[in-house]
Structures are given as structure tokens and as C-alpha cells.
Protein backbone atom coordinates (compact mmCIF):
# COMPACT_ATOMS: atom_id res chain seq x y z
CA UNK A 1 43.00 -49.56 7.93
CA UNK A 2 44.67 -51.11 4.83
CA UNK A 3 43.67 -50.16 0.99
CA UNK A 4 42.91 -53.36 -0.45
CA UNK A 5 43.90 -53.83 -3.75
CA UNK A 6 41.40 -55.41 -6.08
CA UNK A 7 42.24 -57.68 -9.19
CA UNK A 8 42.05 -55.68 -12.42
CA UNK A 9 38.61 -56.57 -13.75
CA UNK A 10 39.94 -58.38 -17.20
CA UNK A 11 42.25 -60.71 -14.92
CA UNK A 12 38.82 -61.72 -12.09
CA UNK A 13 36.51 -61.66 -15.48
CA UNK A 14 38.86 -64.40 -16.56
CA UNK A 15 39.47 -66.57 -13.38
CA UNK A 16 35.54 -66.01 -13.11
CA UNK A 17 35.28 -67.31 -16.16
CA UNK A 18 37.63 -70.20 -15.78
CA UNK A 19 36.04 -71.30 -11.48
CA UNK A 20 32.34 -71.50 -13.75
CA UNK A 21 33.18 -73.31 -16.55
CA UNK A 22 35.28 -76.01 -14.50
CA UNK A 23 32.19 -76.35 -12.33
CA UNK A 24 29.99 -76.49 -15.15
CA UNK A 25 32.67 -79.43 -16.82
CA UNK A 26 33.28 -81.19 -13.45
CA UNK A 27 29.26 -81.49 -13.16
CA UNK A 28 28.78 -82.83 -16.53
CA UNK A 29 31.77 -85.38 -16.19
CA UNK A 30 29.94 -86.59 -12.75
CA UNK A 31 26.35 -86.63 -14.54
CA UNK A 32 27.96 -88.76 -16.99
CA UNK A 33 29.99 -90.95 -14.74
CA UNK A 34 26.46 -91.62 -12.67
CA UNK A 35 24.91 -92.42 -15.93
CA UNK A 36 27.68 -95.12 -16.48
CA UNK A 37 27.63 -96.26 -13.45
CA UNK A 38 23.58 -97.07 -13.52
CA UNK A 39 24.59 -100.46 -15.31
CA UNK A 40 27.04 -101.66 -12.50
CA UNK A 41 25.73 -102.52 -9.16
CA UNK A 42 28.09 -100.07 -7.46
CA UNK A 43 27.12 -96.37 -6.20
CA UNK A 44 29.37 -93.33 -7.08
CA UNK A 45 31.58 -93.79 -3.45
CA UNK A 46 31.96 -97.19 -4.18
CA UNK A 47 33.36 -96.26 -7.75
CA UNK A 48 35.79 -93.41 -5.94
CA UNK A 49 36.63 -95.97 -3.46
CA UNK A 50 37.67 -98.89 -5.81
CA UNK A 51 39.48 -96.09 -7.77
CA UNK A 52 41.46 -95.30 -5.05
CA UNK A 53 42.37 -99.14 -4.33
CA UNK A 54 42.91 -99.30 -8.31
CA UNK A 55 45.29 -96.42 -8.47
CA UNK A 56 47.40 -96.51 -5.03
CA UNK A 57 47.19 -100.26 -4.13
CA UNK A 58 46.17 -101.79 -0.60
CA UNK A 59 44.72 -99.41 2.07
CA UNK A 60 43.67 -99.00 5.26
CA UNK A 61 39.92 -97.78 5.68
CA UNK A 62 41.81 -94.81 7.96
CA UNK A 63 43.82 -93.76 4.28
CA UNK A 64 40.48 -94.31 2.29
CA UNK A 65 38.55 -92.32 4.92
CA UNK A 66 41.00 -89.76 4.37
CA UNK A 67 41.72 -89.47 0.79
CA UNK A 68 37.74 -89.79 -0.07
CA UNK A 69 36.63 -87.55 3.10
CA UNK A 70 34.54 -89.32 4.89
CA UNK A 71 34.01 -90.63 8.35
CA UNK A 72 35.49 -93.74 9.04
CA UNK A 73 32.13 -95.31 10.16
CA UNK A 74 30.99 -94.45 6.85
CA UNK A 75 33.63 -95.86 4.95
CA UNK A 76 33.60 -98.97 7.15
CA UNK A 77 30.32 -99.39 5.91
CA UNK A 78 31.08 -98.84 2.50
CA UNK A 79 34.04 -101.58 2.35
CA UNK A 80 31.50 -103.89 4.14
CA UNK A 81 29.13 -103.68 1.03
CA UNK A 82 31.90 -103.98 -1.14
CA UNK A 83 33.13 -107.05 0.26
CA UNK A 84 29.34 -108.25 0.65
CA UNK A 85 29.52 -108.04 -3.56
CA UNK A 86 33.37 -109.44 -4.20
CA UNK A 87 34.80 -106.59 -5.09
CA UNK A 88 36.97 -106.44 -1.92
CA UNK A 89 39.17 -108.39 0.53
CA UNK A 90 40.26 -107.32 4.03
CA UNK A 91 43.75 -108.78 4.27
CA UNK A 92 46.19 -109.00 7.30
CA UNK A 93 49.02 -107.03 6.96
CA UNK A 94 51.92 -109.21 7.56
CA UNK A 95 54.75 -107.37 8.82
CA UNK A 96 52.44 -106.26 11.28
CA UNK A 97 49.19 -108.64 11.86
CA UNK A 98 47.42 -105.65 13.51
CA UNK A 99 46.79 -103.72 10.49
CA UNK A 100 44.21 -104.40 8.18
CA UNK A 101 44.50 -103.69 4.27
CA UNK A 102 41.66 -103.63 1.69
CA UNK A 103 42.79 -105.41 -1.62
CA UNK A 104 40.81 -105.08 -4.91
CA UNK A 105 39.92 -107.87 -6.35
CA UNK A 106 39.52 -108.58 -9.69
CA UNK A 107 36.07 -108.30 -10.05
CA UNK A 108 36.56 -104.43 -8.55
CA UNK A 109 39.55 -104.22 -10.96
CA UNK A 110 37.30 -105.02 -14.28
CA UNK A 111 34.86 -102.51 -13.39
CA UNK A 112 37.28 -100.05 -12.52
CA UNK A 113 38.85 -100.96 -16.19
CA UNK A 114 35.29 -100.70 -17.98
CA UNK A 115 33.99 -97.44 -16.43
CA UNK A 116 37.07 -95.81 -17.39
CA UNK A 117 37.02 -97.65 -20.92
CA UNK A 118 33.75 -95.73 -21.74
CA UNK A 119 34.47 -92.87 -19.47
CA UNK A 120 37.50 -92.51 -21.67
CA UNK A 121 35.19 -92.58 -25.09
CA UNK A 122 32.84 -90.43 -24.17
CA UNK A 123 35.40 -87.45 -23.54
CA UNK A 124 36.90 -88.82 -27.00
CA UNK A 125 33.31 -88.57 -28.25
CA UNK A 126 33.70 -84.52 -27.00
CA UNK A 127 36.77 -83.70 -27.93
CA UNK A 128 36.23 -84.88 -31.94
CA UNK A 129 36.33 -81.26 -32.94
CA UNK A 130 39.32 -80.02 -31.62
CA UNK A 131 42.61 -80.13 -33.39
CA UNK A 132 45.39 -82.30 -32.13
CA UNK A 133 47.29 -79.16 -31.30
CA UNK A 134 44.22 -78.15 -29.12
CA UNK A 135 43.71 -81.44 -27.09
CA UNK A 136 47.54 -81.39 -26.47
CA UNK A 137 47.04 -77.89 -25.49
CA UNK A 138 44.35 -78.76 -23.56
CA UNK A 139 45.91 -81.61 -21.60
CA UNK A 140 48.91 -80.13 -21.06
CA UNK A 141 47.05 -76.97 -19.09
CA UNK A 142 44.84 -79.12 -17.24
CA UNK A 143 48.03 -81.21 -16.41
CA UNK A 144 49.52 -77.80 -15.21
CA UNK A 145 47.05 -76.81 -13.50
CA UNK A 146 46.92 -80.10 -11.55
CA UNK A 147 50.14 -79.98 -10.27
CA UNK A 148 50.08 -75.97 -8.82
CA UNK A 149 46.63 -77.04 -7.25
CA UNK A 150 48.22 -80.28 -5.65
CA UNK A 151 51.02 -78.09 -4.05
CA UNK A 152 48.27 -76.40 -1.57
């Protein structure tokens, strides 16, 4: 049987430390994204969804499924009340006339643009007391941090 070496205490106190307090952040964020949200007609996957579209351009529901982890029934469902409300198009591809592509519309594309707007001030709102050197700091680790996670 092999020893197994545990972490020195200071070093799993700290990544402790860090796994709560990014839980604790990434569950405020969300409360405060929901309460945003409750003056748009959309629901939370909706909002991820049209992000998605926003950020990456025309999809298939097979990549949306994918990047937002859902079934593809579900998501089918979800572009259907999307399109119900005009946020959404399904458009033929046309190299190949097979593939379907949902394309935000501009309706989508405002809300997108508002909810980040005022998602945007209300971390500004947080943020008033730290230093410029801290919220430079600050992005720069998260940034970091971003990038080793996305190599997984």
C-alpha cells in the first residue's frame, strides 16, 4: 500500500478557503442575475442560452445542448419558447441546407446588452472600495485563473 501524501495544512486551509468563497461569490452573482432577470420575460437558461448565441454567433441546438449541458429535447424546447417570444430565428444553413442554425435577433441581442449593462454596475457598485491596483489585481487573477481551469 502507498503513503499518501497530504497537502500541508496552510496550503488546503487556503484552497479551502479560496473553493468556499468562489461558491459563496458565484451564488451571489446568480441571486443577483435572477433578480435582474425578474423584469425580462426570459428564465435564467434562456439568458445562458442567448448569451451563448450573443458571444459565439449562430448554433446548432446540438452545440447549445452541449456548451449549456442539457439534453437536446430540453434545449429544443427552450429555442422553441424563444422563438415563440422573437428573440430567435432557426435559419438554414446554406452551404449545407440540412443544418439548422439559431440566430439572435435583435430583440435577444438588447436584452443580452441590458442585463449585462446592470450586471456590469452592480459589480461596479461592489467593487467601489477597492483600489485600482486591487481591481486590476483582482481581474488579472480571476483572468488567470480562467485560463489554467479552461485547459482541463
Amino acid at each position: 500500500m502507498t503513503e499518501r501524501i497530504a497537502p500541508k495544512i496552510e496550503e488546503h486551509d487556503e484552497v479551502a478557503l479560496m473553493e468556499k468563497e468562489l461558491r459563496y461569490i458565484a451564488g451571489i452573482i446568480k441571486q443577483q442575475g435572477r433578480r435582474i432577470l425578474s423584469n425580462y420575460t426570459i428564465t435564467p437558461p434562456q439568458f445562458i442560452a442567448l448569451q451563448w448565441l450573443f458571444e459565439h454567433g449562430d448554433m446548432t441546438i446540438g452545440d447549445l445542448s452541449n456548451r449549456m449541458f442539457l439534453a437536446f429535447s430540453t434545449t429544443t424546447d427552450l429555442v422553441d419558447r424563444m422563438e415563440k417570444n422573437s428573440l430567435v430565428k432557426r435559419v438554414r444553413d446554406k452551404q449545407d441546407r440540412r443544418v439548422v442554425r439559431i440566430h439572435l435577433l435583435s430583440e435577444g441581442e438588447r436584452i443580452i446588452e441590458e442585463v449585462i449593462v446592470k450586471r456590469r454596475h452592480y459589480l461596479d457598485t461592489v467593487l467601489e472600495d477597492f483600489s485600482e491596483e486591487e481591481v486590476k489585481n483582482l481581474s488579472h487573477l480571476l483572468s488567470k485563473l480562467h485560463l489554467e481551469m479552461k485547459k482541463d
